[in-house]
PDB file of N, CA and C in Angstrom:
ATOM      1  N   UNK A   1    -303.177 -53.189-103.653  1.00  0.00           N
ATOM      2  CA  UNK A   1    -303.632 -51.854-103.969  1.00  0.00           C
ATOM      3  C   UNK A   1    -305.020 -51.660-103.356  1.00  0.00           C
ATOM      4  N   UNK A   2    -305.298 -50.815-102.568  1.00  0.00           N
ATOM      5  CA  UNK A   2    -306.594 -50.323-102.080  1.00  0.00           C
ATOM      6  C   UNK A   2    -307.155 -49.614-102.767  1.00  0.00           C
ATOM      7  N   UNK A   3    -308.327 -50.311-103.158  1.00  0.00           N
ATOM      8  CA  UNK A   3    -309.885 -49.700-103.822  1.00  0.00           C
ATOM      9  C   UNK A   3    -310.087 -48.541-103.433  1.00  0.00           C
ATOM     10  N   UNK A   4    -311.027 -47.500-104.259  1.00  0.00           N
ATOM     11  CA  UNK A   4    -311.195 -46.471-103.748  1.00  0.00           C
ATOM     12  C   UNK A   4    -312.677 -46.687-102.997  1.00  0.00           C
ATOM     13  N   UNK A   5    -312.948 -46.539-102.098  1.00  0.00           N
ATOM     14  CA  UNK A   5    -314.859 -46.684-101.740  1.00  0.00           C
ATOM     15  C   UNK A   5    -315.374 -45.398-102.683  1.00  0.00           C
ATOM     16  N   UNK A   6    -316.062 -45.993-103.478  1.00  0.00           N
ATOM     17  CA  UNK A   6    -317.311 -45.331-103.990  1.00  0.00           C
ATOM     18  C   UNK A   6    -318.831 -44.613-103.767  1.00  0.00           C
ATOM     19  N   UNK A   7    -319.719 -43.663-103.094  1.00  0.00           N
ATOM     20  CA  UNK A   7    -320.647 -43.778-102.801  1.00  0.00           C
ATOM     21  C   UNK A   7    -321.447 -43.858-104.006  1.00  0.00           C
ATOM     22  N   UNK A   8    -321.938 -44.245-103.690  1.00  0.00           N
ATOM     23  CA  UNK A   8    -323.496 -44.323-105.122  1.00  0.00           C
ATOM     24  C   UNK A   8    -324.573 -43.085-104.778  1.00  0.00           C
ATOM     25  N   UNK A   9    -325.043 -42.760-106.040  1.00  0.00           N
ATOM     26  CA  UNK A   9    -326.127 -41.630-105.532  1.00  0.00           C
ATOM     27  C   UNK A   9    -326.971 -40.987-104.874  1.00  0.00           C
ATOM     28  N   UNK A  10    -327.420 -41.138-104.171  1.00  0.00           N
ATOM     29  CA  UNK A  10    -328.971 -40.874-103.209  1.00  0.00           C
ATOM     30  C   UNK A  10    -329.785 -40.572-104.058  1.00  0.00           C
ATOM     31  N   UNK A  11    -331.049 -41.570-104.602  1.00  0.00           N
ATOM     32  CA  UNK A  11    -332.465 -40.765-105.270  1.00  0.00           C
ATOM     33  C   UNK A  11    -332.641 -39.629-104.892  1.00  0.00           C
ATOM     34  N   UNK A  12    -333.071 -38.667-105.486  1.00  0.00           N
ATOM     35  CA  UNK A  12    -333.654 -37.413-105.297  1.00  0.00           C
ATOM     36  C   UNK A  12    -334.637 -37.911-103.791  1.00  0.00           C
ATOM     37  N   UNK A  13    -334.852 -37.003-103.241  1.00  0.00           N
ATOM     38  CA  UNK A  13    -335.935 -37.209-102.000  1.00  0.00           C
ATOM     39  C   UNK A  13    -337.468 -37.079-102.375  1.00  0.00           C
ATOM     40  N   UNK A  14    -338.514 -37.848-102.000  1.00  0.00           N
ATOM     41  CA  UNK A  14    -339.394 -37.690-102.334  1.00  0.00           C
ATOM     42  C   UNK A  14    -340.537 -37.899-101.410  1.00  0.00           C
ATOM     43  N   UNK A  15    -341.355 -36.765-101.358  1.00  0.00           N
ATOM     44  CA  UNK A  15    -342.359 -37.475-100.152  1.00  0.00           C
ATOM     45  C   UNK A  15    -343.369 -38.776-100.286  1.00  0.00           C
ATOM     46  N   UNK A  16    -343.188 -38.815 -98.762  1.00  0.00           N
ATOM     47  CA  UNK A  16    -343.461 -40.896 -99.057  1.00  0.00           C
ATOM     48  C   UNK A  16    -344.908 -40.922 -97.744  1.00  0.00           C
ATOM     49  N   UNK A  17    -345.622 -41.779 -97.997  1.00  0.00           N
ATOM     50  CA  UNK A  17    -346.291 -42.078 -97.052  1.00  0.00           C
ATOM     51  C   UNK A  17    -345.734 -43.052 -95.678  1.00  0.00           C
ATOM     52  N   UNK A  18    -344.668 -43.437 -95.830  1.00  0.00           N
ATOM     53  CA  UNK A  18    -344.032 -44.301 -94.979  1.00  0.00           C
ATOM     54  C   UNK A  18    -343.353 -43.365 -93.702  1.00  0.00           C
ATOM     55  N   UNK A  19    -343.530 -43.920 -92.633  1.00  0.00           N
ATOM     56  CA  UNK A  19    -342.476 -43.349 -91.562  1.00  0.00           C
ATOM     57  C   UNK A  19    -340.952 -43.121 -92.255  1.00  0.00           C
ATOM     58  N   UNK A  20    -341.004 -41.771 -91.346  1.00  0.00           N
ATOM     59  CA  UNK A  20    -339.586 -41.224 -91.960  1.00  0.00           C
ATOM     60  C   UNK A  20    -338.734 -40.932 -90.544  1.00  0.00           C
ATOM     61  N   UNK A  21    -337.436 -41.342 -90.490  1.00  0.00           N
ATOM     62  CA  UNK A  21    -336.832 -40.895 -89.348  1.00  0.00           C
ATOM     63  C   UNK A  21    -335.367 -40.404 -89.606  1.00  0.00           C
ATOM     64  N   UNK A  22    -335.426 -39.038 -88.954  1.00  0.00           N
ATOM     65  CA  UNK A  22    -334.566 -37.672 -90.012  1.00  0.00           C
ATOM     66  C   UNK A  22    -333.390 -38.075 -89.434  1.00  0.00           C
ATOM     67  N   UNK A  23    -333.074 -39.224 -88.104  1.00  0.00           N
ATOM     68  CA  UNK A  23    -331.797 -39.275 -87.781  1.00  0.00           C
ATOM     69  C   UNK A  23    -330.906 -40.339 -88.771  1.00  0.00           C
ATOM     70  N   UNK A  24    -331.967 -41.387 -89.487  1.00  0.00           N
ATOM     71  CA  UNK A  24    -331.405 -42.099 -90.390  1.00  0.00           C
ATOM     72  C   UNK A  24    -331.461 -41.560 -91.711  1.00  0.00           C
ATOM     73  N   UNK A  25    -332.294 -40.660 -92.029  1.00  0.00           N
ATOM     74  CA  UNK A  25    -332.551 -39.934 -93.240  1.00  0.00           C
ATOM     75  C   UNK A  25    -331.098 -39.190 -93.456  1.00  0.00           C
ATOM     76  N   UNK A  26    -330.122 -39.180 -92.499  1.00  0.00           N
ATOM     77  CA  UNK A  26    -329.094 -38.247 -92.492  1.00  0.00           C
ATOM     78  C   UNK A  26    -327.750 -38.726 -93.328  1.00  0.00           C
ATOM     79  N   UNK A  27    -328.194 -40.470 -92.497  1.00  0.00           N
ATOM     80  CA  UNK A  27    -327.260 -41.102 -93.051  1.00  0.00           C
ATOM     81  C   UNK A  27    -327.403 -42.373 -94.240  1.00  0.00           C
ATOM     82  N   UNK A  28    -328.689 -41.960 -94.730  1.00  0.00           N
ATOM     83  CA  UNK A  28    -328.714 -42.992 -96.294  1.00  0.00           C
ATOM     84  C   UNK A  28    -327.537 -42.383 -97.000  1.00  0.00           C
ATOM     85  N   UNK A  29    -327.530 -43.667 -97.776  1.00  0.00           N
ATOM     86  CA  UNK A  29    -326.807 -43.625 -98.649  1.00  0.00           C
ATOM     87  C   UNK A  29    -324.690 -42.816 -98.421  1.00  0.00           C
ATOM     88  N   UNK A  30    -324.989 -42.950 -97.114  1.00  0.00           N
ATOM     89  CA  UNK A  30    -323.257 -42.086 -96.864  1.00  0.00           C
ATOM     90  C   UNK A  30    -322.382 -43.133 -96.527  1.00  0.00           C
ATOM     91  N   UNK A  31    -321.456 -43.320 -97.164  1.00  0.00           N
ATOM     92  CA  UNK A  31    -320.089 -44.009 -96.723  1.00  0.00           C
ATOM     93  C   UNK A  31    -319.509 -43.827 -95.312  1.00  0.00           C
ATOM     94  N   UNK A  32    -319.584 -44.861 -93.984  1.00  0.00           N
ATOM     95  CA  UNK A  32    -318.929 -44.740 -92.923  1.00  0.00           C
ATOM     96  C   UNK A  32    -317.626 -45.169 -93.310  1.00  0.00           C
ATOM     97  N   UNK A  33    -316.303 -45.081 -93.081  1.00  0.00           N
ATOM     98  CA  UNK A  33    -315.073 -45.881 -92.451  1.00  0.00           C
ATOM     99  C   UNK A  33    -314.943 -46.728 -91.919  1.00  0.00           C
ATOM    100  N   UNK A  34    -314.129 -48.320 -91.564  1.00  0.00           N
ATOM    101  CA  UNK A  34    -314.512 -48.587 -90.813  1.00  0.00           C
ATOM    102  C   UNK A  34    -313.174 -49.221 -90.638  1.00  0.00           C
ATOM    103  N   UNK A  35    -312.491 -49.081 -89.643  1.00  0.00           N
ATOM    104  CA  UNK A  35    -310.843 -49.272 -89.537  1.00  0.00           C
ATOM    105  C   UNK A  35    -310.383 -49.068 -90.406  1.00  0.00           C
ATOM    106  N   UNK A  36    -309.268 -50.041 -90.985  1.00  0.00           N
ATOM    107  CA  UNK A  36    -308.449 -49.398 -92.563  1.00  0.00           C
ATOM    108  C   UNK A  36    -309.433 -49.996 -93.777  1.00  0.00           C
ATOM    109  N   UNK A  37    -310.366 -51.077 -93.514  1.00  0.00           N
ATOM    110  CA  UNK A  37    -310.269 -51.991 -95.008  1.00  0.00           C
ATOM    111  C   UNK A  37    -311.987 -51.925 -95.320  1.00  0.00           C
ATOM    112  N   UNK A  38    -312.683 -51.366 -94.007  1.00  0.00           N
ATOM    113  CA  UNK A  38    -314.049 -51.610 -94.895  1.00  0.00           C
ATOM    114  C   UNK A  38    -315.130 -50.447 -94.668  1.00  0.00           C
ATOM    115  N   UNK A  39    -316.242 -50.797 -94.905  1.00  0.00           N
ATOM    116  CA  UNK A  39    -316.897 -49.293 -95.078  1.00  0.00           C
ATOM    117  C   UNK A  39    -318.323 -50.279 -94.383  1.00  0.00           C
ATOM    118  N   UNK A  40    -319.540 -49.613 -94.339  1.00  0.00           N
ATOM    119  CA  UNK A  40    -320.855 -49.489 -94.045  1.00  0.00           C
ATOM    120  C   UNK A  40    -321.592 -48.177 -94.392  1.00  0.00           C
ATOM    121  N   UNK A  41    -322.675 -48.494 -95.117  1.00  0.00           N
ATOM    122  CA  UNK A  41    -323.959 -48.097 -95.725  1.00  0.00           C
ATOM    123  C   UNK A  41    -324.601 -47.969 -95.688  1.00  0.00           C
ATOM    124  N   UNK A  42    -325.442 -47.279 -94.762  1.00  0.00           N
ATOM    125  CA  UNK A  42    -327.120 -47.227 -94.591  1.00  0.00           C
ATOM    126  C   UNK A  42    -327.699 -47.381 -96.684  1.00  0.00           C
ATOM    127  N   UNK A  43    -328.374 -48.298 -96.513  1.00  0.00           N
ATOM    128  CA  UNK A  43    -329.158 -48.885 -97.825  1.00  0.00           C
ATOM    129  C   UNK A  43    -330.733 -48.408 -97.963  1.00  0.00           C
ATOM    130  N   UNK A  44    -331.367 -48.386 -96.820  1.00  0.00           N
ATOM    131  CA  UNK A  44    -332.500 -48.568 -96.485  1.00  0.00           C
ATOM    132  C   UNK A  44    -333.134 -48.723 -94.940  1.00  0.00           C
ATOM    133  N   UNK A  45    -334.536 -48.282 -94.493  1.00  0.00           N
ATOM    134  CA  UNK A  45    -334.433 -48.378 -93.368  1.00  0.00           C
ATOM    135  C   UNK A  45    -336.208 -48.390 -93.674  1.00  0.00           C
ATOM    136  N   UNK A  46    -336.731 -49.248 -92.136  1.00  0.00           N
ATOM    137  CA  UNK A  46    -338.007 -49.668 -92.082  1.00  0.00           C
ATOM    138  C   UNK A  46    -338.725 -49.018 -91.188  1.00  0.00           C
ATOM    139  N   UNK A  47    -339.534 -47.950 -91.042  1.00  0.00           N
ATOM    140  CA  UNK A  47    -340.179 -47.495 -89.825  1.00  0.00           C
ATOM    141  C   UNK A  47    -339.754 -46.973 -88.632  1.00  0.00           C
ATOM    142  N   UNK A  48    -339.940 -46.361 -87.293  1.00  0.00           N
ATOM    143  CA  UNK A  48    -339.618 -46.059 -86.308  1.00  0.00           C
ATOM    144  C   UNK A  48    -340.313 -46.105 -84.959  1.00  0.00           C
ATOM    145  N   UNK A  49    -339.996 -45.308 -84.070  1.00  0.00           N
ATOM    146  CA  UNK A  49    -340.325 -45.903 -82.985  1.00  0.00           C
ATOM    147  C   UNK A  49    -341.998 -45.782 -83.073  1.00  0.00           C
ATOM    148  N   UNK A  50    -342.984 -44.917 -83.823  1.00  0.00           N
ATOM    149  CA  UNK A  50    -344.300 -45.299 -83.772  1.00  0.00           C
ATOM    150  C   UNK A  50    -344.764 -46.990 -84.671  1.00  0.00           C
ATOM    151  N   UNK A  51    -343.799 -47.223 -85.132  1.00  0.00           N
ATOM    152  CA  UNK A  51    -343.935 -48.401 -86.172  1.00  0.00           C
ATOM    153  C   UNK A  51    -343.602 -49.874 -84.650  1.00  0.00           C
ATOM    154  N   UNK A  52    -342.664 -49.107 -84.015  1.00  0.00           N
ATOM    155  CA  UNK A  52    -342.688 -50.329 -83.028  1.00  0.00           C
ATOM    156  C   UNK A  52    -343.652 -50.876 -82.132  1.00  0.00           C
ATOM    157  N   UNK A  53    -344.063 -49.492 -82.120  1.00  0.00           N
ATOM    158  CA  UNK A  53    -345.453 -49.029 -80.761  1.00  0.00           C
ATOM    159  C   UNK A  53    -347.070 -49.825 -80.902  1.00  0.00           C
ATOM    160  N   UNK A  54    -346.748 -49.540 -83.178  1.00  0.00           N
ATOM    161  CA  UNK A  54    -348.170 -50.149 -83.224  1.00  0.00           C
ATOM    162  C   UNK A  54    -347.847 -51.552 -83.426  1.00  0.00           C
ATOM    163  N   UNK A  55    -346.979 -52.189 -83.424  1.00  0.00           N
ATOM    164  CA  UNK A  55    -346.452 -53.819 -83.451  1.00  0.00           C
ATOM    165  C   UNK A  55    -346.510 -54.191 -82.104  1.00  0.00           C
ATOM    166  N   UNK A  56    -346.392 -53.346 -80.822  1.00  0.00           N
ATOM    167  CA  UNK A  56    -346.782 -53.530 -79.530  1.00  0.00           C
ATOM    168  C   UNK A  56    -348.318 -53.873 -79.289  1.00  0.00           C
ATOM    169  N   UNK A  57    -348.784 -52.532 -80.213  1.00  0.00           N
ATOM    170  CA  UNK A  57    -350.641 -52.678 -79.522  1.00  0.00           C
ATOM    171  C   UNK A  57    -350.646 -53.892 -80.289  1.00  0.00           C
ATOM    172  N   UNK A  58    -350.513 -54.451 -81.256  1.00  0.00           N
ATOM    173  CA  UNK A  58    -351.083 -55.522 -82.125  1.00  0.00           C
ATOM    174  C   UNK A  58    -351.821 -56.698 -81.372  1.00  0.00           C
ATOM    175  N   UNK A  59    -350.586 -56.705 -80.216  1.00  0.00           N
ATOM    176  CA  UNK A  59    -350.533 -57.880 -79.119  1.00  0.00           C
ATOM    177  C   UNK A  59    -351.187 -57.340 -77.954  1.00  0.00           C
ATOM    178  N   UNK A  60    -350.931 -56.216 -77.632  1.00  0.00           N
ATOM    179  CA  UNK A  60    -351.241 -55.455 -76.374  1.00  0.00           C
ATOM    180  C   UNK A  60    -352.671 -55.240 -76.617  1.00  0.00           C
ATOM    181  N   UNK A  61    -353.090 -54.678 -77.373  1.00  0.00           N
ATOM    182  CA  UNK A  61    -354.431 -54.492 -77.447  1.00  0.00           C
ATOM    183  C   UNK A  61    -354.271 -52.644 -77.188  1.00  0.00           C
ATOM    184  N   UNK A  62    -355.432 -52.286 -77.626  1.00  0.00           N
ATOM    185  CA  UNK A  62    -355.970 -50.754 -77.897  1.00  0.00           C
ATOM    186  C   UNK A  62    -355.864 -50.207 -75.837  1.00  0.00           C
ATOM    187  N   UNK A  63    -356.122 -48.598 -76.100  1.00  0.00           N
ATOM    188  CA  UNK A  63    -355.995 -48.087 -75.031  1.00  0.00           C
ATOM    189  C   UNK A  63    -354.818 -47.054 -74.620  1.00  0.00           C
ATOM    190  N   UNK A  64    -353.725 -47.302 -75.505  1.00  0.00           N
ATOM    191  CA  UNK A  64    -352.608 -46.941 -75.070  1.00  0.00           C
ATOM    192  C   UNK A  64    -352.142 -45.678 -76.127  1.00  0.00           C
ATOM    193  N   UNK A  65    -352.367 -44.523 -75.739  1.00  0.00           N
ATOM    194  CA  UNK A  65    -352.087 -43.817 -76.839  1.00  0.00           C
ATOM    195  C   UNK A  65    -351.180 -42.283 -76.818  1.00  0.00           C
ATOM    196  N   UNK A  66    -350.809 -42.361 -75.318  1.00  0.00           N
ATOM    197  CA  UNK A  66    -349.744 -40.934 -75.119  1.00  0.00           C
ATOM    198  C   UNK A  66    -348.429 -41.271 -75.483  1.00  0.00           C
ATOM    199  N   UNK A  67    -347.561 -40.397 -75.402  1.00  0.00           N
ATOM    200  CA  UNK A  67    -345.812 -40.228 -75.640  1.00  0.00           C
ATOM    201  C   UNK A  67    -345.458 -41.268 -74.543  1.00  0.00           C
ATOM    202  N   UNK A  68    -346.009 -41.112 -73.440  1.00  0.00           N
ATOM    203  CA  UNK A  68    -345.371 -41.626 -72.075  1.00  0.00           C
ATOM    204  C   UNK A  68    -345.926 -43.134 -72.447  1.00  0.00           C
ATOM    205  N   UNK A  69    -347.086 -43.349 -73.113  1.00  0.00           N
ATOM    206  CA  UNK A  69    -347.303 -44.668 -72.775  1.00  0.00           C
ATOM    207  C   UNK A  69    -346.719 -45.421 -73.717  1.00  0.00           C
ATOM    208  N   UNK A  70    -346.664 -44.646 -74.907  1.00  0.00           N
ATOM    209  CA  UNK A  70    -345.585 -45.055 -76.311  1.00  0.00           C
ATOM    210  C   UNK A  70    -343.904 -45.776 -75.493  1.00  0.00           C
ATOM    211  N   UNK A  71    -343.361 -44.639 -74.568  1.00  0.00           N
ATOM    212  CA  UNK A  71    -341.968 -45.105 -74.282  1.00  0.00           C
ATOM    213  C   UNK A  71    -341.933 -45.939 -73.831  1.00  0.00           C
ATOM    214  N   UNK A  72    -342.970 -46.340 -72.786  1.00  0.00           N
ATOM    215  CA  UNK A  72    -344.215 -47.994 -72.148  1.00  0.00           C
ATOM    216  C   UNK A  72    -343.481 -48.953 -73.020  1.00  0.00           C
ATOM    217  N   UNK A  73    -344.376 -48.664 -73.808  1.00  0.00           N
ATOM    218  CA  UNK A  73    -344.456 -49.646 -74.852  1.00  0.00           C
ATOM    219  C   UNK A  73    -343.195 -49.957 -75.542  1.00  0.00           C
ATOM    220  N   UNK A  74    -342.442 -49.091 -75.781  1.00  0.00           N
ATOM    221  CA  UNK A  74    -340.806 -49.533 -76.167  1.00  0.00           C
ATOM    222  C   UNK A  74    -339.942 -49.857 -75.039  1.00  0.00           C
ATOM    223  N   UNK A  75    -340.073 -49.474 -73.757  1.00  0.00           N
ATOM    224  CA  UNK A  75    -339.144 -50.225 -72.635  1.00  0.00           C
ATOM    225  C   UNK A  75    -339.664 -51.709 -72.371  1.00  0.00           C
ATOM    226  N   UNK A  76    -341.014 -52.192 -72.311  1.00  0.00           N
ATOM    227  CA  UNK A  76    -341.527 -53.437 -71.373  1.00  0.00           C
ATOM    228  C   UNK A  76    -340.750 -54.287 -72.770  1.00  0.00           C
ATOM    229  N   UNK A  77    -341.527 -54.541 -73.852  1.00  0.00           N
ATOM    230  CA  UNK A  77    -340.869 -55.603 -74.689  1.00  0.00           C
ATOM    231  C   UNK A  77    -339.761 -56.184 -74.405  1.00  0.00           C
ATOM    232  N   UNK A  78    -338.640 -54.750 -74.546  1.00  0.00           N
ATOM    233  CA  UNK A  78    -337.414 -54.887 -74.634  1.00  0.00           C
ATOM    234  C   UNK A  78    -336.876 -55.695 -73.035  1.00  0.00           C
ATOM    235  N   UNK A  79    -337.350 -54.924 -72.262  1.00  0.00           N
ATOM    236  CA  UNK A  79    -337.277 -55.543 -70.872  1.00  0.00           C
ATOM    237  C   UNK A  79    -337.343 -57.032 -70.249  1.00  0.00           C
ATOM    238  N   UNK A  80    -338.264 -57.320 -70.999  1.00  0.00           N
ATOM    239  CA  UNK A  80    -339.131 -59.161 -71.133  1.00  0.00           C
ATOM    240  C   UNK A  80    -338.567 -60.118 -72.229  1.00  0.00           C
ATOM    241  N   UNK A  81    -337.617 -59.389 -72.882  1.00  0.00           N
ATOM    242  CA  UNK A  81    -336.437 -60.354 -73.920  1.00  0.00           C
ATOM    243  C   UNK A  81    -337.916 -60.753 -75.304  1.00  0.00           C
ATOM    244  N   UNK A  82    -338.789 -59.931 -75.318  1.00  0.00           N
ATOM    245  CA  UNK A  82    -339.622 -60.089 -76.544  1.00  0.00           C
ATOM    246  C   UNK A  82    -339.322 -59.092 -77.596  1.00  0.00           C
ATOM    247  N   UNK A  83    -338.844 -59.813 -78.304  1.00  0.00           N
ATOM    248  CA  UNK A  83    -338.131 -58.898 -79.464  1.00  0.00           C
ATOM    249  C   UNK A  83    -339.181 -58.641 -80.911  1.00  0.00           C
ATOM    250  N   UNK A  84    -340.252 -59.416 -80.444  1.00  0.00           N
ATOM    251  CA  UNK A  84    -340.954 -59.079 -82.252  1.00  0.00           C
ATOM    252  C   UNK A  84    -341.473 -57.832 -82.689  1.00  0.00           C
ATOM    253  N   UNK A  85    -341.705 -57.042 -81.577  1.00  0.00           N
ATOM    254  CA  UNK A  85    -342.647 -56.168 -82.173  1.00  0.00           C
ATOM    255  C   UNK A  85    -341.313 -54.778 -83.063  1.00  0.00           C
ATOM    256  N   UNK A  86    -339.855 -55.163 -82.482  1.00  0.00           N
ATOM    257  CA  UNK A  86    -338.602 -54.818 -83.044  1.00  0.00           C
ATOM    258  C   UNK A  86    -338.420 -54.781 -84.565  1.00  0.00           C
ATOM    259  N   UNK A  87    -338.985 -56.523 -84.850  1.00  0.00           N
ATOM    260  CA  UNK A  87    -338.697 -57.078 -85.658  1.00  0.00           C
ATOM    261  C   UNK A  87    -339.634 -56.736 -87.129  1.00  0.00           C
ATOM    262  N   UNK A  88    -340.546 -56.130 -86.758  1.00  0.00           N
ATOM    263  CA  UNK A  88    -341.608 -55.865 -87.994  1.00  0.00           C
ATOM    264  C   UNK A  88    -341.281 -54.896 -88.834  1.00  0.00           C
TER     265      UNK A  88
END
């Protein structure tokens, strides 16, 4: 007998001092499909691409502060197989 998937509530929304990113904000808390037998959940989510940028300067050092030099900063890492500043 197949379970029914359940979603669980979404907290009310509340403004947060934390990076917010409205493309995952879309999908907290929503039930995906996932072939016949299982599902996936956005639960939670950590920062965005300015959260990556300043895990870049950490290492990189100051100086770097436009859109263009931001996307910089998210292509080279990724490019050079250095994954930490991903990882924070």
């Amino acid at each position: 007998m197949r379970e029914e998937i359940r979603e669980t509530s979404v907290p009310e929304r509340t403004l947060t001092a934390r990076p917010v990113a409205p493309g995952a904000e879309a999908h907290l808390g929503v039930v995906h499909p996932i072939l016949d037998h299982g599902m996936i959940r956005l639960v939670d989510y950590m920062g965005d691409d300015a959260a990556i940028c300043q895990a870049a300067r950490t290492s990189y050092g100051k100086g770097t502060k436009s859109v263009s030099q931001d996307e910089g900063l998210i292509r080279y890492p990724m490019r050079h197989w250095h994954t930490t500043p991903f990882e924070m």
